[in-house]
PDB file of N, CA and C in Angstrom:
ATOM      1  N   UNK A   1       0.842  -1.173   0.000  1.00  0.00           N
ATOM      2  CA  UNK A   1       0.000   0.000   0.000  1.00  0.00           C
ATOM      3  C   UNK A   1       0.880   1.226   0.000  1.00  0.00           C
ATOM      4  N   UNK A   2       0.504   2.115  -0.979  1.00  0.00           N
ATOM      5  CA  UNK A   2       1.728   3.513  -0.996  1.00  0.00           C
ATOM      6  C   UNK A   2       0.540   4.895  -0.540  1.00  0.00           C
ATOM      7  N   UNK A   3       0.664   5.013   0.937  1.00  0.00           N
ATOM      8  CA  UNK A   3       0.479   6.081   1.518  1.00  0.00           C
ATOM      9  C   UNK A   3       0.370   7.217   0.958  1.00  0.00           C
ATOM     10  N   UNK A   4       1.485   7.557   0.066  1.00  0.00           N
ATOM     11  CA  UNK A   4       1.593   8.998  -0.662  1.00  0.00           C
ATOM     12  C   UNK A   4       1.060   9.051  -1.775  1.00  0.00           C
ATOM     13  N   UNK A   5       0.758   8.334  -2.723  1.00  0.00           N
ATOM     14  CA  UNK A   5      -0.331   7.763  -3.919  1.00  0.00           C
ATOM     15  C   UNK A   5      -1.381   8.281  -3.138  1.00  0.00           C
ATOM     16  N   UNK A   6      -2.171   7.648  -1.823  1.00  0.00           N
ATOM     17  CA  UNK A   6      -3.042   7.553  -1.594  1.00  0.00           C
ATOM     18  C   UNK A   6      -3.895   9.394  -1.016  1.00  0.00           C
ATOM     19  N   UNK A   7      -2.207   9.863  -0.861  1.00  0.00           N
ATOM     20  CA  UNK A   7      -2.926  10.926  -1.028  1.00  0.00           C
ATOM     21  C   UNK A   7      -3.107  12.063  -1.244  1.00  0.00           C
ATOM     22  N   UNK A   8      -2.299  11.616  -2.392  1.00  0.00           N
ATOM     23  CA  UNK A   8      -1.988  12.800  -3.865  1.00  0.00           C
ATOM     24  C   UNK A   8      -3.877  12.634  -4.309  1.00  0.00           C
ATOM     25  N   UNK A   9      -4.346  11.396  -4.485  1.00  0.00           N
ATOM     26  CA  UNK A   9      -5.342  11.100  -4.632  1.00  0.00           C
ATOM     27  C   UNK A   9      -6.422  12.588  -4.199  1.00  0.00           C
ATOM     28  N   UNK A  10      -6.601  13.084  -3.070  1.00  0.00           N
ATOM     29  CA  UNK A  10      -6.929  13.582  -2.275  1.00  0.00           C
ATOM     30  C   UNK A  10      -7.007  15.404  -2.501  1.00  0.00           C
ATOM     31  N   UNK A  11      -6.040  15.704  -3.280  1.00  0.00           N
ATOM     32  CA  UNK A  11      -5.236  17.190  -3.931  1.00  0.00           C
ATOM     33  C   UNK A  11      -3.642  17.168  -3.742  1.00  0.00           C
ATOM     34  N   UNK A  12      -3.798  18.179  -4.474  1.00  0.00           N
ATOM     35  CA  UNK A  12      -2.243  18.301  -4.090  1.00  0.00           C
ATOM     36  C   UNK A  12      -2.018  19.250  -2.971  1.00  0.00           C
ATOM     37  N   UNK A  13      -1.047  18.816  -2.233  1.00  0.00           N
ATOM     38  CA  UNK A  13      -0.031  19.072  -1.001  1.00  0.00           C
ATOM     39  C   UNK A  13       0.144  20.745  -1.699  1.00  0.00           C
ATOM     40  N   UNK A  14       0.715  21.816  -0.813  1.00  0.00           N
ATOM     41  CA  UNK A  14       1.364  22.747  -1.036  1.00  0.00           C
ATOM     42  C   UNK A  14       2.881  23.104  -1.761  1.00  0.00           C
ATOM     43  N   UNK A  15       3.895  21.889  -1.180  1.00  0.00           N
ATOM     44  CA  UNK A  15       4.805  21.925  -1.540  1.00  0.00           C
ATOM     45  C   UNK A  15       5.424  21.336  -2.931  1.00  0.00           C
ATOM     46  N   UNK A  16       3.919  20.375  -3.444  1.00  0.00           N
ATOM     47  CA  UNK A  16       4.151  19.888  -4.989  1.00  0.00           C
ATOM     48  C   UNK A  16       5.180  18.859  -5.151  1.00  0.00           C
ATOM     49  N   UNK A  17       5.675  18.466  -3.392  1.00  0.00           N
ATOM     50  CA  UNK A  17       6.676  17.540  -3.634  1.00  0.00           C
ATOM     51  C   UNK A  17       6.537  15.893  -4.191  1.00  0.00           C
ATOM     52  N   UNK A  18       7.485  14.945  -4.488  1.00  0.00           N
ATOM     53  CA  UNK A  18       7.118  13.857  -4.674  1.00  0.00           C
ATOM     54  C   UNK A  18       8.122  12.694  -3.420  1.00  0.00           C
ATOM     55  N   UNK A  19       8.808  14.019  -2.983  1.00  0.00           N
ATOM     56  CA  UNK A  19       9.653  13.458  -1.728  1.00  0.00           C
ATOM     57  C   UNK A  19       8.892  13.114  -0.715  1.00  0.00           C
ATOM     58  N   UNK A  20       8.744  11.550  -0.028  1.00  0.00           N
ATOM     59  CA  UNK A  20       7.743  11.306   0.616  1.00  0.00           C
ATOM     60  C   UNK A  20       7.863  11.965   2.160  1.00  0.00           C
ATOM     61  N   UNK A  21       9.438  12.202   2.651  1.00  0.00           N
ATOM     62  CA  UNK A  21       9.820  12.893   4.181  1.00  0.00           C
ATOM     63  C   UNK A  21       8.781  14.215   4.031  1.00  0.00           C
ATOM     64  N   UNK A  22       8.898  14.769   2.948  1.00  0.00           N
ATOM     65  CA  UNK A  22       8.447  16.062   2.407  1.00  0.00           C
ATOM     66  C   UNK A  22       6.641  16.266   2.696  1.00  0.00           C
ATOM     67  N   UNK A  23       6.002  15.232   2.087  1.00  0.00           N
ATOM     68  CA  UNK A  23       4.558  15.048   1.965  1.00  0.00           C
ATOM     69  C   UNK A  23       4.548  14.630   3.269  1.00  0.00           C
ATOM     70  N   UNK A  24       4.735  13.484   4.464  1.00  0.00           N
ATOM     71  CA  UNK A  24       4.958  12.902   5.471  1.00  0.00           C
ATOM     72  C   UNK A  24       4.727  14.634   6.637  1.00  0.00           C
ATOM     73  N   UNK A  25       5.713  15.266   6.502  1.00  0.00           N
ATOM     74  CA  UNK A  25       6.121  16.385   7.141  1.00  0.00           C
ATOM     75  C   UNK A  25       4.742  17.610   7.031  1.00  0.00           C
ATOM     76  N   UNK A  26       4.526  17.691   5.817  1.00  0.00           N
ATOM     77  CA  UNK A  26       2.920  18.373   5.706  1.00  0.00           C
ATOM     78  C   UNK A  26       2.109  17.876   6.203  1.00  0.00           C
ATOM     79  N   UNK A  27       1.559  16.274   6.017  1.00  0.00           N
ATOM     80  CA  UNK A  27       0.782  15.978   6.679  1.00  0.00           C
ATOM     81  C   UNK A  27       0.575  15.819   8.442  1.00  0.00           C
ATOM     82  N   UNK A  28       1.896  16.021   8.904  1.00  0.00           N
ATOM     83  CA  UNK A  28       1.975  15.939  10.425  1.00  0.00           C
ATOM     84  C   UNK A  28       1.968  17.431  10.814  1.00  0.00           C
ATOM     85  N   UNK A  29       1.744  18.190   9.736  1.00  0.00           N
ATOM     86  CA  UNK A  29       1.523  19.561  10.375  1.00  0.00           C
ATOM     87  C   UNK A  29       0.234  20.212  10.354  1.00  0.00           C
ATOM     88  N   UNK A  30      -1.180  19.365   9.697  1.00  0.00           N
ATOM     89  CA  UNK A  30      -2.220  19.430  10.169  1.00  0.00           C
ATOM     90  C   UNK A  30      -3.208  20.273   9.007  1.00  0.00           C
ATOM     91  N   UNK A  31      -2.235  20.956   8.430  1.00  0.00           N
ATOM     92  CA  UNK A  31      -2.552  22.085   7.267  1.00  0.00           C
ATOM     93  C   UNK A  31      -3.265  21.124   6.585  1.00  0.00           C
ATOM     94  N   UNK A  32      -3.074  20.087   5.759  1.00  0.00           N
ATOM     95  CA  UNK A  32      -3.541  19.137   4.564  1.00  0.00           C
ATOM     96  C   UNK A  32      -4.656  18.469   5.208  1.00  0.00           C
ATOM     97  N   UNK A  33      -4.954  18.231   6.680  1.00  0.00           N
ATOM     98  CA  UNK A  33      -5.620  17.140   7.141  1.00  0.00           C
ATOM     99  C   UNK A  33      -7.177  17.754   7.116  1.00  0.00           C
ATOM    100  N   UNK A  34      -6.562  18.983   7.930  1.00  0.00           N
ATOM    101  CA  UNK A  34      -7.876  20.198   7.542  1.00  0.00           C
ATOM    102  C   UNK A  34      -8.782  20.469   6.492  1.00  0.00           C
ATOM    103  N   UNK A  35      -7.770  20.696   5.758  1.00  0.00           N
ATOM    104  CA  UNK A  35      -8.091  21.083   4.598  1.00  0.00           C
ATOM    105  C   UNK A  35      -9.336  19.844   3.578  1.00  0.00           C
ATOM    106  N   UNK A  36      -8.563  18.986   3.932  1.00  0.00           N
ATOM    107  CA  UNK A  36      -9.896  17.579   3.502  1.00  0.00           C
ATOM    108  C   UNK A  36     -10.931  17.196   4.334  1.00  0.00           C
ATOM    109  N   UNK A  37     -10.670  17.075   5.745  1.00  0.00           N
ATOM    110  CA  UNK A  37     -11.749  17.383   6.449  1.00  0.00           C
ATOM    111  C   UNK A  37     -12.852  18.792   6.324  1.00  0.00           C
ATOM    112  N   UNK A  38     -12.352  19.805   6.000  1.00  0.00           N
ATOM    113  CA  UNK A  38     -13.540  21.344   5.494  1.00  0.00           C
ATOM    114  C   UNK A  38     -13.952  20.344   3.722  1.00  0.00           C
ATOM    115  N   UNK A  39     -13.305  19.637   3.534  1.00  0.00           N
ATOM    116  CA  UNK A  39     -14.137  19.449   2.178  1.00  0.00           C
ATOM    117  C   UNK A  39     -15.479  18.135   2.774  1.00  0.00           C
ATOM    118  N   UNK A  40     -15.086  17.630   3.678  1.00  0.00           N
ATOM    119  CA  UNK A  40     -16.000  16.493   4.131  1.00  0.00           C
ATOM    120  C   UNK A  40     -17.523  17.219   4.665  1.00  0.00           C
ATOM    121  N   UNK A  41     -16.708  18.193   5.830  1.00  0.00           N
ATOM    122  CA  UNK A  41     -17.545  18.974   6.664  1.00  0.00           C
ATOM    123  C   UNK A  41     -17.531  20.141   6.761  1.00  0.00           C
ATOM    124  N   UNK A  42     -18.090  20.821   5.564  1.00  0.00           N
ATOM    125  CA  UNK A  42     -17.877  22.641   5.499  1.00  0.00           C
ATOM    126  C   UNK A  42     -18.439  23.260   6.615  1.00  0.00           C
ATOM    127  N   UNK A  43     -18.945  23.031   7.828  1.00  0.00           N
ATOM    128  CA  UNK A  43     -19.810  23.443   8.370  1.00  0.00           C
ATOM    129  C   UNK A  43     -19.143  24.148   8.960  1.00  0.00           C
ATOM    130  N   UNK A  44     -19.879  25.586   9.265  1.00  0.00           N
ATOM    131  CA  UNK A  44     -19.370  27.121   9.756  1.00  0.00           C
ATOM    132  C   UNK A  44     -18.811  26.803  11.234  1.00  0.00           C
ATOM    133  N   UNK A  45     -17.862  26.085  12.002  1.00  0.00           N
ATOM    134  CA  UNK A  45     -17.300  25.983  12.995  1.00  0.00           C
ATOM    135  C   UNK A  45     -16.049  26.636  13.588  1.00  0.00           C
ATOM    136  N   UNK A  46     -16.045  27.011  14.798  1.00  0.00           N
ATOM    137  CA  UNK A  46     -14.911  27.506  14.664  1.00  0.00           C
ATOM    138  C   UNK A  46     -13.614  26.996  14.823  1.00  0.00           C
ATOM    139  N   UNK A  47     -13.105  26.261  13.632  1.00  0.00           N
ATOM    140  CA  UNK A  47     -11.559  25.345  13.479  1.00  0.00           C
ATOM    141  C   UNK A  47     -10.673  26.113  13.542  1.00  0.00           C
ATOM    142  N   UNK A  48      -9.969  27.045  14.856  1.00  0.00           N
ATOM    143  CA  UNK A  48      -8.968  27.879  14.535  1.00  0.00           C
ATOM    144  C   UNK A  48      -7.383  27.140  13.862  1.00  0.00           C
ATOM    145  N   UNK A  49      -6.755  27.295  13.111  1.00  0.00           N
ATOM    146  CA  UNK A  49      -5.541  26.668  12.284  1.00  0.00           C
ATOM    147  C   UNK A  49      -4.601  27.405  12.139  1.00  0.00           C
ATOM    148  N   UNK A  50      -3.187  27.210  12.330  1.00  0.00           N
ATOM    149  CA  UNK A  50      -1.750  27.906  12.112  1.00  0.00           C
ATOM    150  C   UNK A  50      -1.639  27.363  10.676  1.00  0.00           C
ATOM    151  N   UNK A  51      -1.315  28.044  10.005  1.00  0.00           N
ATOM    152  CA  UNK A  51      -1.055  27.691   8.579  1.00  0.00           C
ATOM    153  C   UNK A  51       0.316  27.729   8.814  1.00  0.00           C
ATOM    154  N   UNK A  52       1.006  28.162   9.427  1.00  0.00           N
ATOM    155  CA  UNK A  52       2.662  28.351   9.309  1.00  0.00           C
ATOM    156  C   UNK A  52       3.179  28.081  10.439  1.00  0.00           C
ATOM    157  N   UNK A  53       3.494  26.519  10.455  1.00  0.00           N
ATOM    158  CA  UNK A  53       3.729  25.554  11.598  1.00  0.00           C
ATOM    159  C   UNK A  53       5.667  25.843  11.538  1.00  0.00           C
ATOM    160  N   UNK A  54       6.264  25.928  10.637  1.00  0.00           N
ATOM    161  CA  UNK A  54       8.003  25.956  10.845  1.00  0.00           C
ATOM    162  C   UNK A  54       8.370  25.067  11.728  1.00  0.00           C
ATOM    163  N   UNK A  55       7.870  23.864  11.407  1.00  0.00           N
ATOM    164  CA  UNK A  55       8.551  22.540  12.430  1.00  0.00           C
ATOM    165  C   UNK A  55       8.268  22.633  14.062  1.00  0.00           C
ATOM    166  N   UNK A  56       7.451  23.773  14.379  1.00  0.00           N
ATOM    167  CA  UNK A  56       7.414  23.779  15.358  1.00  0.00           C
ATOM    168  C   UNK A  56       6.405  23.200  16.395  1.00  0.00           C
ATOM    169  N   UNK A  57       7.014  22.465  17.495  1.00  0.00           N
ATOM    170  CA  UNK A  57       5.866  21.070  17.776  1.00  0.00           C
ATOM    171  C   UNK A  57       4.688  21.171  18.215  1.00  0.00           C
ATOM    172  N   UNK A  58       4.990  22.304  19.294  1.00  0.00           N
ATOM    173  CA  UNK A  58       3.560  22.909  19.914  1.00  0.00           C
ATOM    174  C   UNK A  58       2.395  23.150  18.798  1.00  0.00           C
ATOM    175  N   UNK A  59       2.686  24.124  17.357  1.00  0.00           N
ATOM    176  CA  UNK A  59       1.476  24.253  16.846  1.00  0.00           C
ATOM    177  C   UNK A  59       1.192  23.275  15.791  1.00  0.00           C
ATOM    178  N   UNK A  60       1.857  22.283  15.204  1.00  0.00           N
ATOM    179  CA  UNK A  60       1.486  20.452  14.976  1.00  0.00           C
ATOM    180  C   UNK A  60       0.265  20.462  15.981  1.00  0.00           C
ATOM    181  N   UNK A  61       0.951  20.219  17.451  1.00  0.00           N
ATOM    182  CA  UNK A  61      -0.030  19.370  18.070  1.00  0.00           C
ATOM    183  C   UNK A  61      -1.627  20.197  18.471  1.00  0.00           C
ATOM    184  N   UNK A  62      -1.429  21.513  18.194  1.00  0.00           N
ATOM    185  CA  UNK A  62      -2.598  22.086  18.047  1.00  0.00           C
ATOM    186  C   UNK A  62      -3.469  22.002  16.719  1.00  0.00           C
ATOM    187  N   UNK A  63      -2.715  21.961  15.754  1.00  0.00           N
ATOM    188  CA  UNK A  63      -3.456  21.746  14.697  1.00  0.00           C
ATOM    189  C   UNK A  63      -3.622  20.583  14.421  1.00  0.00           C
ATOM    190  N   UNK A  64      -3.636  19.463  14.758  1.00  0.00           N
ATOM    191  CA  UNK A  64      -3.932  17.987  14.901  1.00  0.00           C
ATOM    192  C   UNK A  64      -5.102  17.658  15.514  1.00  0.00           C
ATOM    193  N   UNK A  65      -4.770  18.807  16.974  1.00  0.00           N
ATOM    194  CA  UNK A  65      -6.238  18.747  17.897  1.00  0.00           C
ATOM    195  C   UNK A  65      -7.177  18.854  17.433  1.00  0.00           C
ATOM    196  N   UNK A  66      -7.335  19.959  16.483  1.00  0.00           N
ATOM    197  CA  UNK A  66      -8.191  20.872  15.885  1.00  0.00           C
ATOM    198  C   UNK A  66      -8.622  19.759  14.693  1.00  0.00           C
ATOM    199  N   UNK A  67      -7.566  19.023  14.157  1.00  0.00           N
ATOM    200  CA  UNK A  67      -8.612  18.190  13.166  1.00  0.00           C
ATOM    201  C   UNK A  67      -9.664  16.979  14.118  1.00  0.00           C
ATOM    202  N   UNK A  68      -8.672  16.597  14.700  1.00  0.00           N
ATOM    203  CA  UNK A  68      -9.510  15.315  15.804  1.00  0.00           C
ATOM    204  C   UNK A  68     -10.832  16.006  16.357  1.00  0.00           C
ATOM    205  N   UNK A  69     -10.480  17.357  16.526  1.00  0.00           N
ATOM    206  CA  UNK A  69     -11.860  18.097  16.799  1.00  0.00           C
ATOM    207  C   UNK A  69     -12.932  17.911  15.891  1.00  0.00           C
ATOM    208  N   UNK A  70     -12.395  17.966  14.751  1.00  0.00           N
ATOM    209  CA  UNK A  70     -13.406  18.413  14.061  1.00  0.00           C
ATOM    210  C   UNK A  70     -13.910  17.153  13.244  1.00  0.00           C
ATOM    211  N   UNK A  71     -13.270  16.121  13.220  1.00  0.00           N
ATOM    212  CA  UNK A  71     -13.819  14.543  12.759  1.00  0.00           C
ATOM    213  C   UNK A  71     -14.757  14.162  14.108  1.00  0.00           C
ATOM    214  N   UNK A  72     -14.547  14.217  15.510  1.00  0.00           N
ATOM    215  CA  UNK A  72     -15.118  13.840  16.151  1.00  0.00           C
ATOM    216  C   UNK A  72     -16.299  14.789  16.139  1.00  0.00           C
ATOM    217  N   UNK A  73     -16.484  15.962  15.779  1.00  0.00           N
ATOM    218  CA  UNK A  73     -17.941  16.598  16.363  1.00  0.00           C
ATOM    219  C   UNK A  73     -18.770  16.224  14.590  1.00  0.00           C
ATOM    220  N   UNK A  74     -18.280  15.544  13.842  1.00  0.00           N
ATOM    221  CA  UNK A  74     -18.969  15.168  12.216  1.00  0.00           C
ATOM    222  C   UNK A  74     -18.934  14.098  12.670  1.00  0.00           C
ATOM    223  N   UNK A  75     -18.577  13.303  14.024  1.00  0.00           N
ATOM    224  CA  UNK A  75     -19.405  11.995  13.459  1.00  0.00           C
ATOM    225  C   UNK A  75     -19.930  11.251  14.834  1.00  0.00           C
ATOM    226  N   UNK A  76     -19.990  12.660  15.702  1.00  0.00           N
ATOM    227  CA  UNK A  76     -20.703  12.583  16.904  1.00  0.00           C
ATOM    228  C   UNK A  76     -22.245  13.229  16.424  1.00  0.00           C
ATOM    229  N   UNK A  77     -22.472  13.699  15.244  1.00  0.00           N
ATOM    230  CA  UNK A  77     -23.796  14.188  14.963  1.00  0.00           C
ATOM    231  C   UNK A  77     -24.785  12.977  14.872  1.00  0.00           C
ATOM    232  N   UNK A  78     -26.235  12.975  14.828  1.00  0.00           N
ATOM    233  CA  UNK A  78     -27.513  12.506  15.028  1.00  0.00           C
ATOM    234  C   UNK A  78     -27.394  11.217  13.553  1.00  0.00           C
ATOM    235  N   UNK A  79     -26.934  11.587  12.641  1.00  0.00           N
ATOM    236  CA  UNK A  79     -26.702  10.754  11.398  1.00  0.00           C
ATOM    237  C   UNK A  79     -26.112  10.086  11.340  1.00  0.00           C
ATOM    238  N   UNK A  80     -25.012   9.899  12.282  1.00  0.00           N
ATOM    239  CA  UNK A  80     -23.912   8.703  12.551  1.00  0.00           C
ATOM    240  C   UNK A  80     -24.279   7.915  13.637  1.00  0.00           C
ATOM    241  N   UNK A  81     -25.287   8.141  14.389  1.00  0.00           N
ATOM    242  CA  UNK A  81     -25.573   7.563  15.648  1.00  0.00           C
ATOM    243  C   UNK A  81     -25.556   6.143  15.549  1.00  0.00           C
ATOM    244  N   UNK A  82     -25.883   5.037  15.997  1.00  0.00           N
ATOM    245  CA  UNK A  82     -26.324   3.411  15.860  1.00  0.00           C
ATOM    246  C   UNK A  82     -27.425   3.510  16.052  1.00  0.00           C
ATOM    247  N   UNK A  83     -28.067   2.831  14.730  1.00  0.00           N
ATOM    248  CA  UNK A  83     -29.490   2.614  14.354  1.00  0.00           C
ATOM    249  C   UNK A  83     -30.131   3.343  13.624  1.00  0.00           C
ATOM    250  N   UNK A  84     -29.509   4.860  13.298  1.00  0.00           N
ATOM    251  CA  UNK A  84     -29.296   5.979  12.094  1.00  0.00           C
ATOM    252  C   UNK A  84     -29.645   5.381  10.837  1.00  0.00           C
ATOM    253  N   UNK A  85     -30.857   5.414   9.816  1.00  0.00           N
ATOM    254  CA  UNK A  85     -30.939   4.896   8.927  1.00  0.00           C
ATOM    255  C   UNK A  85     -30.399   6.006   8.103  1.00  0.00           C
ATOM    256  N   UNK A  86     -29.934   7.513   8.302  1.00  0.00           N
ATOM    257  CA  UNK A  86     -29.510   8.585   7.260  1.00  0.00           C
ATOM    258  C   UNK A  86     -28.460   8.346   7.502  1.00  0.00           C
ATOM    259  N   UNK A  87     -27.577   7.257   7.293  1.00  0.00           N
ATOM    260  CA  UNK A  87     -26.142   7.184   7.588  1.00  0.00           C
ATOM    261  C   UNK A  87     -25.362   7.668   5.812  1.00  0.00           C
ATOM    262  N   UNK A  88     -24.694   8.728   5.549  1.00  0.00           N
ATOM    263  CA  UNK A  88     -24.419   9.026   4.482  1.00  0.00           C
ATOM    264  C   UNK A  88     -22.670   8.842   4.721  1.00  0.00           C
ATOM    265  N   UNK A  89     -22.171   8.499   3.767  1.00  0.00           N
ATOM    266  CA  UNK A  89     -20.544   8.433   3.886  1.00  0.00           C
ATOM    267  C   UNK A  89     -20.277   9.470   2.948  1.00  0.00           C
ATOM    268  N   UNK A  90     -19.159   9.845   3.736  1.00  0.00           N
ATOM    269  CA  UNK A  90     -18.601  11.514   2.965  1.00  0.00           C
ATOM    270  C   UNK A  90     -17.582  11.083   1.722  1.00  0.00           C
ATOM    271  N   UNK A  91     -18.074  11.934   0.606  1.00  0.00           N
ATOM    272  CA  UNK A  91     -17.022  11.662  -0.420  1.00  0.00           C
ATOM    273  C   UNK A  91     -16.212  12.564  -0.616  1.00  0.00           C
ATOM    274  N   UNK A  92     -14.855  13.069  -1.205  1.00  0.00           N
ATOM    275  CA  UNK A  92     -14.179  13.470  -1.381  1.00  0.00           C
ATOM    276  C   UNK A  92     -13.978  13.604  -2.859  1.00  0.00           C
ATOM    277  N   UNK A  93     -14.039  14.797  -3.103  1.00  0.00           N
ATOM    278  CA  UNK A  93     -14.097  15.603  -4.686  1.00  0.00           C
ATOM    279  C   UNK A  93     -13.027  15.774  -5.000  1.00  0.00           C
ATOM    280  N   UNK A  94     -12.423  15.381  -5.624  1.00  0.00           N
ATOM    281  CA  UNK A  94     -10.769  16.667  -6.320  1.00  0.00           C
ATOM    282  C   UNK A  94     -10.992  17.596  -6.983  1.00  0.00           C
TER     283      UNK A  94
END
C-alpha cells in the first residue's frame, strides 16, 4: 500500500513535492488534514488553524487537535448515531 499515492489522490499538497519525508512532514503539520476534512464537513465551525507551523511542535499538536476536533464533532452528529438509517458516507471531490 503507498500512503503517498493515496494521497496525492486527495489534492495536491502545497509543496508539490514527490519526496515522501516532504509530503509525510505536511501531513503531520495538520494544514492538509484540515483542509480535507472542510471538504468532508464545510460546516461554519470555529476550526482555529496555524497555517505556518516551521517545524514547530507545539502548533502540529494544536493543529492535529483541531482536526480530531473536528472529525469527532462530524461523526458525533444525530446521522452517525447506531441505528441511524440517514447514515451518508462523505465523499471526497478533487
Amino acid at each position: 500500500w503507498n500512503w503517498s499515492r493515496w494521497v496525492k489522490t486527495l489534492g495536491p499538497l502545497a509543496s508539490n513535492s514527490d519526496d515522501k519525508l516532504s509530503m509525510f512532514m505536511e501531513l503531520v503539520d495538520g494544514v492538509f488534514l484540515h483542509k480535507i476534512m472542510t471538504h468532508i464537513d464545510p460546516s461554519p465551525m470555529n476550526h482555529r488553524l496555524n497555517k505556518q507551523v516551521n517545524n514547530d511542535v507545539s502548533l502540529r499538536i494544536q493543529n492535529l487537535s483541531t482536526v480530531i476536533r473536528h472529525i469527532k464533532s462530524y461523526y458525533q452528529r444525530p446521522r452517525f448515531r447506531l441505528g441511524s438509517s440517514a447514515f451518508i458516507s462523505p465523499v471526497i471531490q478533487t
